[in-house]
N, C-alpha and C. Protein backbone atom coordinates (compact mmCIF):
# COMPACT_ATOMS: atom_id res chain seq x y z
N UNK A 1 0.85 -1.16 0.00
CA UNK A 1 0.00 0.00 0.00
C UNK A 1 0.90 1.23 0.00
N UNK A 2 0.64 2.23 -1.18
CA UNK A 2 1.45 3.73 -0.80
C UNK A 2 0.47 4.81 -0.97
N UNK A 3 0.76 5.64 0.00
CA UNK A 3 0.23 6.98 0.13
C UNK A 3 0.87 7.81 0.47
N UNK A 4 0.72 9.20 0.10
CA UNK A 4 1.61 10.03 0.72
C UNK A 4 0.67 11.40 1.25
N UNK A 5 1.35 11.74 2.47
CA UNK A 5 0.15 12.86 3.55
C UNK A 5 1.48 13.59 3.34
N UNK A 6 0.52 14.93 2.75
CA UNK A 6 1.52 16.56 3.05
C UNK A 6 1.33 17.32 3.99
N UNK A 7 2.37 17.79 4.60
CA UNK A 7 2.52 18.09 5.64
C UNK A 7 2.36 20.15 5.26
N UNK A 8 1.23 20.77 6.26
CA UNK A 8 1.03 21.98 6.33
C UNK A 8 2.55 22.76 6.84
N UNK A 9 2.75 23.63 6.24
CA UNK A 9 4.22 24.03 6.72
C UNK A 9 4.07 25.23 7.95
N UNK A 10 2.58 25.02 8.32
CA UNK A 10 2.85 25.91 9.70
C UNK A 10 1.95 24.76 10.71
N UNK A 11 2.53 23.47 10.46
CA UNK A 11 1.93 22.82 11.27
C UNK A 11 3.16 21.88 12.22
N UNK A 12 2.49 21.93 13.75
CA UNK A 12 3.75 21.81 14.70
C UNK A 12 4.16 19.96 14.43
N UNK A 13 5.09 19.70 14.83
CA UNK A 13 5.46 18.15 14.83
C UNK A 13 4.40 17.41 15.98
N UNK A 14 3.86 18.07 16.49
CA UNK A 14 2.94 17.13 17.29
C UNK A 14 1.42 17.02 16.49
N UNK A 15 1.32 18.10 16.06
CA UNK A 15 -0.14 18.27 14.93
C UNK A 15 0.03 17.25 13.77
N UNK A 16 1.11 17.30 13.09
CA UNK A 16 1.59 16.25 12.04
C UNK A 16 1.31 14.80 12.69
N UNK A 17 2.26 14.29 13.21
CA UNK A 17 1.94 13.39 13.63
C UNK A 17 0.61 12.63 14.37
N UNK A 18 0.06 13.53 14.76
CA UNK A 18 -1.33 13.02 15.25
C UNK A 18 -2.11 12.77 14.21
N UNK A 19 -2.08 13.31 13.08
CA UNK A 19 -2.97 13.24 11.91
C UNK A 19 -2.25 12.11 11.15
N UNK A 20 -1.21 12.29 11.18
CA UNK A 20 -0.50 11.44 10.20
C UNK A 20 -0.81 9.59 10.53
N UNK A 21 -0.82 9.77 12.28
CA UNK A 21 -0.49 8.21 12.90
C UNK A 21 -1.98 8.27 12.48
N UNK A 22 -3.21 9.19 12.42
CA UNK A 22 -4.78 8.51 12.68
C UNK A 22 -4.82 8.06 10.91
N UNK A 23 -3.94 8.91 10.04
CA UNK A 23 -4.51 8.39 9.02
C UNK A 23 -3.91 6.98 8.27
N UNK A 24 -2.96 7.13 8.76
CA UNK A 24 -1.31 5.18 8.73
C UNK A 24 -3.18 4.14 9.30
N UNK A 25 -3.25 4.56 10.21
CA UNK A 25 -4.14 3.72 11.13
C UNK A 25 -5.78 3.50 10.57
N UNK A 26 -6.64 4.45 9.74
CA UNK A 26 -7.24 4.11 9.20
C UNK A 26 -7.19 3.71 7.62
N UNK A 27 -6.57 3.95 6.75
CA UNK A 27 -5.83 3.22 5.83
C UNK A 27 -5.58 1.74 5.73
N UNK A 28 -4.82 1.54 7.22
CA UNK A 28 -4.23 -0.12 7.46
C UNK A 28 -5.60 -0.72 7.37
N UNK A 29 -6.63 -0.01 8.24
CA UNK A 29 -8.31 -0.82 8.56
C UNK A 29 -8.48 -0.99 7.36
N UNK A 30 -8.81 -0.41 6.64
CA UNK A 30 -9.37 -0.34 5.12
C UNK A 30 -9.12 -1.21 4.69
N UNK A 31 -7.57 -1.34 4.39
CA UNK A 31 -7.04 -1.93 3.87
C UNK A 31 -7.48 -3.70 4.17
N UNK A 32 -7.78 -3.58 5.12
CA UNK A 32 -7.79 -5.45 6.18
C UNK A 32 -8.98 -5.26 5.67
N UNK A 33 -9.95 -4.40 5.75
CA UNK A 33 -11.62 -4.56 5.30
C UNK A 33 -11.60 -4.66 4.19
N UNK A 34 -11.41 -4.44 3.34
CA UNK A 34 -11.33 -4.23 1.70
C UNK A 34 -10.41 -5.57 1.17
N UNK A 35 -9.71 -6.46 1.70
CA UNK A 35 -8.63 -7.42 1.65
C UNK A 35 -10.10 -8.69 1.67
N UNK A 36 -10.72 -8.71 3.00
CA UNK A 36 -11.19 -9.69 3.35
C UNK A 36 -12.53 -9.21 2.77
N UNK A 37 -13.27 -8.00 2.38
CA UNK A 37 -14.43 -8.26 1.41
C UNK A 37 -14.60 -8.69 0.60
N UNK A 38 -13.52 -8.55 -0.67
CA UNK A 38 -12.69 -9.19 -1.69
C UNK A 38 -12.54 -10.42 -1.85
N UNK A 39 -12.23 -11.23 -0.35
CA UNK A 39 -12.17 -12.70 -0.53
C UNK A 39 -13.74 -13.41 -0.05
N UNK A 40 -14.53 -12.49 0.36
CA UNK A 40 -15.88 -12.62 0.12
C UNK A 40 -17.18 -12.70 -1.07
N UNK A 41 -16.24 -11.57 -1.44
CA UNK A 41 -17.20 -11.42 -2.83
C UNK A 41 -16.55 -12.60 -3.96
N UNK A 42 -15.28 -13.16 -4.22
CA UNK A 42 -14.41 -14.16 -4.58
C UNK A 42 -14.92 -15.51 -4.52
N UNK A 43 -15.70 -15.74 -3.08
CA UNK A 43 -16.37 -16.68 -2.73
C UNK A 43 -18.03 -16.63 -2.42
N UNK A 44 -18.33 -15.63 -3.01
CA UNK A 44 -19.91 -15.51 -3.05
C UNK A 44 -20.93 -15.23 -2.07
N UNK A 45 -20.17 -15.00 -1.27
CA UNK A 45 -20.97 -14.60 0.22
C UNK A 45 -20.90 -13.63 0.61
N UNK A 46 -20.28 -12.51 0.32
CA UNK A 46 -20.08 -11.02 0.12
C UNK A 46 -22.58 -10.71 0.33
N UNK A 47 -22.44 -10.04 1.78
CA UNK A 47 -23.44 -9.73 2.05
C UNK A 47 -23.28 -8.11 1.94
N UNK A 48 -23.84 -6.93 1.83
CA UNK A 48 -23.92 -5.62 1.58
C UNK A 48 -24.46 -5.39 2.94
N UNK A 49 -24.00 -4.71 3.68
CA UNK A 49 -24.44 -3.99 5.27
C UNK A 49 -24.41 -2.68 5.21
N UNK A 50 -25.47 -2.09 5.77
CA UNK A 50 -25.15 -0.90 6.49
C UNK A 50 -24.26 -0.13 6.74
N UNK A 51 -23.97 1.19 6.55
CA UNK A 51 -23.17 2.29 6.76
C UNK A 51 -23.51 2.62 7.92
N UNK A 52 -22.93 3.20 8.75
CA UNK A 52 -22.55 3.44 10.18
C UNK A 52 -23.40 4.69 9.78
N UNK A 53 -24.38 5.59 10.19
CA UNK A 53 -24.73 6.92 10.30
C UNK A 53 -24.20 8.04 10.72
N UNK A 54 -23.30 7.65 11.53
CA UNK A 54 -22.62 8.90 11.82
C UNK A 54 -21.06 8.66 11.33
N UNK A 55 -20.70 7.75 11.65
CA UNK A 55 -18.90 7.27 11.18
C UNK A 55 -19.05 7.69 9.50
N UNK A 56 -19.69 6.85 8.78
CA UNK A 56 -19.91 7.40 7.64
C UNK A 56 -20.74 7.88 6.75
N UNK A 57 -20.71 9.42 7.38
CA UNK A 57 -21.61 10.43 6.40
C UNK A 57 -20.79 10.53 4.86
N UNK A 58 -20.09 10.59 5.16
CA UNK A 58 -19.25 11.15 3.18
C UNK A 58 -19.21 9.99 2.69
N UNK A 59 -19.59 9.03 2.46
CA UNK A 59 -19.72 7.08 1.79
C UNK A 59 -21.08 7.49 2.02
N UNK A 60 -21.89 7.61 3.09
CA UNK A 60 -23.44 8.16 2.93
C UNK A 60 -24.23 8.95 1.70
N UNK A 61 -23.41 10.21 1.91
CA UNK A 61 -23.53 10.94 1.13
C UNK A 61 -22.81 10.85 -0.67
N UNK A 62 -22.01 10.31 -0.55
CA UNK A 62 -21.52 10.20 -1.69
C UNK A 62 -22.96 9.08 -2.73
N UNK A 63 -23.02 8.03 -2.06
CA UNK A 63 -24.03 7.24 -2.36
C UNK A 63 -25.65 7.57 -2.86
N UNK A 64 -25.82 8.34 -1.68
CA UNK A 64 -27.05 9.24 -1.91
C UNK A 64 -27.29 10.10 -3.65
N UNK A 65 -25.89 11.17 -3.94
CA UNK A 65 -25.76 11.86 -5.08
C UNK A 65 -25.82 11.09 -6.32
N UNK A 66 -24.83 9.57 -6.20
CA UNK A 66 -24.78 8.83 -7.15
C UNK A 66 -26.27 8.42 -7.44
N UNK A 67 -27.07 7.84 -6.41
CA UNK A 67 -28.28 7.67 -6.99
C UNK A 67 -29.16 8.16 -6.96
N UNK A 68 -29.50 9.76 -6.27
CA UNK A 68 -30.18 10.44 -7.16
C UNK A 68 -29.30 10.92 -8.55
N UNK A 69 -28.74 10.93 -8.97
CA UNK A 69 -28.41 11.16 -10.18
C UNK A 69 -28.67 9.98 -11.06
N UNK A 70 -28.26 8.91 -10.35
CA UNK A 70 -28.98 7.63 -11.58
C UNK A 70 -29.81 7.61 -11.81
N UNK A 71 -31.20 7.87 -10.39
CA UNK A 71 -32.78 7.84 -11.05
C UNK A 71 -33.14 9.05 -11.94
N UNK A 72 -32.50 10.33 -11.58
CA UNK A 72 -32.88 11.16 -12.60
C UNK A 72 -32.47 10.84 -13.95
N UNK A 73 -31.52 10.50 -14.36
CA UNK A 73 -31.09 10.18 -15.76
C UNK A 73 -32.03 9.11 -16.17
N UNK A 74 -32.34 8.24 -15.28
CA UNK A 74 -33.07 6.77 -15.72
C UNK A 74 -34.58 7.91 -16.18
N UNK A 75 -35.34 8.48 -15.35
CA UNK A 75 -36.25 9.24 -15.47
C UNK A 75 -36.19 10.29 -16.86
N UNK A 76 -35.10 10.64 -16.93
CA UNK A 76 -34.84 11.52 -18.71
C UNK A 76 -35.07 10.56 -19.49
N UNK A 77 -34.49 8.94 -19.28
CA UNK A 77 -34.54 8.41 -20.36
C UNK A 77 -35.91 8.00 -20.69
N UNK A 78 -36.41 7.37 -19.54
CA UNK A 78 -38.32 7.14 -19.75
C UNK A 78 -39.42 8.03 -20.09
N UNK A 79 -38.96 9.56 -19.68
CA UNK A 79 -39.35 10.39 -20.73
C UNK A 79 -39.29 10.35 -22.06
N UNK A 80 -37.58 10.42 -22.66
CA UNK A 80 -37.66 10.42 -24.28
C UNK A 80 -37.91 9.14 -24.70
N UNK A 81 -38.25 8.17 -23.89
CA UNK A 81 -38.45 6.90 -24.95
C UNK A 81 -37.16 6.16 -25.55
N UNK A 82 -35.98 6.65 -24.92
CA UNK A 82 -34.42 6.40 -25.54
C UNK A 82 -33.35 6.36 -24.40
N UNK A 83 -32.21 5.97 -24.94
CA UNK A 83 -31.09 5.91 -24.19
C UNK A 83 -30.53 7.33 -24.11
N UNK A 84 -30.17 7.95 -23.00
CA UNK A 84 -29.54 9.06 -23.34
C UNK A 84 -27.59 8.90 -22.99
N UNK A 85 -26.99 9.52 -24.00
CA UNK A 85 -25.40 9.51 -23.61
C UNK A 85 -25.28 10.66 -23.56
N UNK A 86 -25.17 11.28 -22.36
CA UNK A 86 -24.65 12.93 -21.76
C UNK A 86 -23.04 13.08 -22.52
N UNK A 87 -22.78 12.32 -22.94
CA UNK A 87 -20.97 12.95 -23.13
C UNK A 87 -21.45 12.95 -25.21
N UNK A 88 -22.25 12.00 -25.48
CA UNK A 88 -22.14 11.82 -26.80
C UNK A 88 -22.40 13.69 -27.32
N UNK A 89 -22.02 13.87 -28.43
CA UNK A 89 -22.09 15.12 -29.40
C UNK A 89 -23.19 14.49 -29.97
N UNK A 90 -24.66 15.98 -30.00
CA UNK A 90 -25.56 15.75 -30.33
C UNK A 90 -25.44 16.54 -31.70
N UNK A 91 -25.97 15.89 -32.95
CA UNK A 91 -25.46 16.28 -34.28
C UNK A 91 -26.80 16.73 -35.04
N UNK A 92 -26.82 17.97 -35.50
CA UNK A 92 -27.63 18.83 -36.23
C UNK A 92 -28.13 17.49 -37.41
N UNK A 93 -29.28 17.63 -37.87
CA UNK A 93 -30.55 17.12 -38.32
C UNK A 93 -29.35 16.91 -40.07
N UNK A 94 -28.68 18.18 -40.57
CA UNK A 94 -28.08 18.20 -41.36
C UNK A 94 -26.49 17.65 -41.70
N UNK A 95 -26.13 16.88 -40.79
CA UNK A 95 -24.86 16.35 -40.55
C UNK A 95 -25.20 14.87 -40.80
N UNK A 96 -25.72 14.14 -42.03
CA UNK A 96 -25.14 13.59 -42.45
C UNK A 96 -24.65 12.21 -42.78
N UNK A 97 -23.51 13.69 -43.19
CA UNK A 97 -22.06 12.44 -43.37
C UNK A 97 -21.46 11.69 -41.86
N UNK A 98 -21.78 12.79 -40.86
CA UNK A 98 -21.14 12.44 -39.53
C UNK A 98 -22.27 11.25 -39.15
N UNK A 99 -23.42 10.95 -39.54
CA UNK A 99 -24.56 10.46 -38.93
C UNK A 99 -23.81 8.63 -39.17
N UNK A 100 -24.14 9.00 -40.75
CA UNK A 100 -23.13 7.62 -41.36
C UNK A 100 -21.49 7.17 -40.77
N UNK A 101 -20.89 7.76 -39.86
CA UNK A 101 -19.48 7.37 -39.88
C UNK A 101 -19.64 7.23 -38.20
N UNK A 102 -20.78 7.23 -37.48
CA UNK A 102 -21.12 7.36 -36.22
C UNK A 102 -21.43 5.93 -36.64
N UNK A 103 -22.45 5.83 -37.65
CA UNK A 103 -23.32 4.31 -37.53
C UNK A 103 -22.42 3.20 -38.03
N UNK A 104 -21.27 3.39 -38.77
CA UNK A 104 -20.36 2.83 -39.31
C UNK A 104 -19.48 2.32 -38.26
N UNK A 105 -18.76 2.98 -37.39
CA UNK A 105 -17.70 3.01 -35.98
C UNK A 105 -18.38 2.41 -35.19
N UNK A 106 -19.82 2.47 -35.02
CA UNK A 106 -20.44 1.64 -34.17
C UNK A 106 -20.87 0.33 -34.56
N UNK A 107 -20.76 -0.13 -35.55
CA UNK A 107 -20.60 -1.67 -35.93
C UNK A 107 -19.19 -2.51 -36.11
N UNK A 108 -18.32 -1.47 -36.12
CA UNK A 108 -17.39 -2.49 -36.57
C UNK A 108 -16.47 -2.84 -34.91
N UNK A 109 -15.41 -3.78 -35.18
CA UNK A 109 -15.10 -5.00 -34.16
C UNK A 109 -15.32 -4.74 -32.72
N UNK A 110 -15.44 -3.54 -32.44
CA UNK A 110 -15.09 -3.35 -30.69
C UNK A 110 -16.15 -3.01 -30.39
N UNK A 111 -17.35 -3.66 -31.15
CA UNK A 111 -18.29 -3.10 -30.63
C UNK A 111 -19.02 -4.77 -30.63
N UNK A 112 -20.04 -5.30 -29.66
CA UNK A 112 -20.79 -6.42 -29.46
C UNK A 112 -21.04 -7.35 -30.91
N UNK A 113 -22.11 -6.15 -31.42
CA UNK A 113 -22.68 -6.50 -32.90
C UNK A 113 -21.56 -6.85 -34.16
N UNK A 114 -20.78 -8.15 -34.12
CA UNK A 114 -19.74 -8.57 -35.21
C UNK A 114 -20.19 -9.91 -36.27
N UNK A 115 -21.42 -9.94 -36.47
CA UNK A 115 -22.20 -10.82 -37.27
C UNK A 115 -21.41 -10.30 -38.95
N UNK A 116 -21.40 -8.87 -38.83
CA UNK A 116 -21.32 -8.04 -40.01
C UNK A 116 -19.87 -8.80 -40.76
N UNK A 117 -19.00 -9.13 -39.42
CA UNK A 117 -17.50 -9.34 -40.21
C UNK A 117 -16.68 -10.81 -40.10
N UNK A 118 -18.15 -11.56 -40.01
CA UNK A 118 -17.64 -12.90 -40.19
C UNK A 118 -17.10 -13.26 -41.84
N UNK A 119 -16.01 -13.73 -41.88
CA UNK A 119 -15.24 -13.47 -43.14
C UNK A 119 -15.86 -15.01 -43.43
């Protein structure tokens, strides 16, 4: 395991170290928790528990954002009747040539659908 903690340069050697030993020390936990979930989920018995409510609000919260943001997107998509790709470039009605070289790139090998290039 490597990490590296920067040290505030108006912070005393006793402040450093107190932060430094709590964070060596929760890291190592992690580390043993995350080791032996691993050999859980490996072996199929990996059960999903509870977050601590107060120990962990930011894994709380982080969780929370991710899925309201998933149901809203899921909810855009059941609106339009379609898949939506937020990163894809949405292409004017008159583009085309780009329409064809989108539908083209999306059939060929790295994509699922390879019926097309059985030789």
């Amino acid at each position: 395991m490597r990490y590296e903690v920067f040290r505030n340069k108006n912070s005393s050697d006793e402040d450093f170290e107190l932060v430094n030993g709590m964070y060596k020390r929760i890291m190592s936990e992690d580390k043993y928790l995350c080791n032996l979930a691993q050999q859980n989920l490996n072996s199929g018995v990996f059960v999903n528990g509870e977050l601590h409510p107060k120990m962990e609000k930011g894994p709380l919260y982080f969780q929370k954002v991710v899925r309201d943001t998933v149901q809203a997107h899921y909810k855009r998509e059941q609106a339009a009747k379609q898949e939506i790709w937020p990163t894809r470039q949405a292409l004017p009605n008159s583009a085309l040539v780009s329409e064809k070289d989108i539908d083209f790139c999306s059939g060929l090998a790295c994509q699922t659908n390879q019926e097309g290039l059985v030789w």
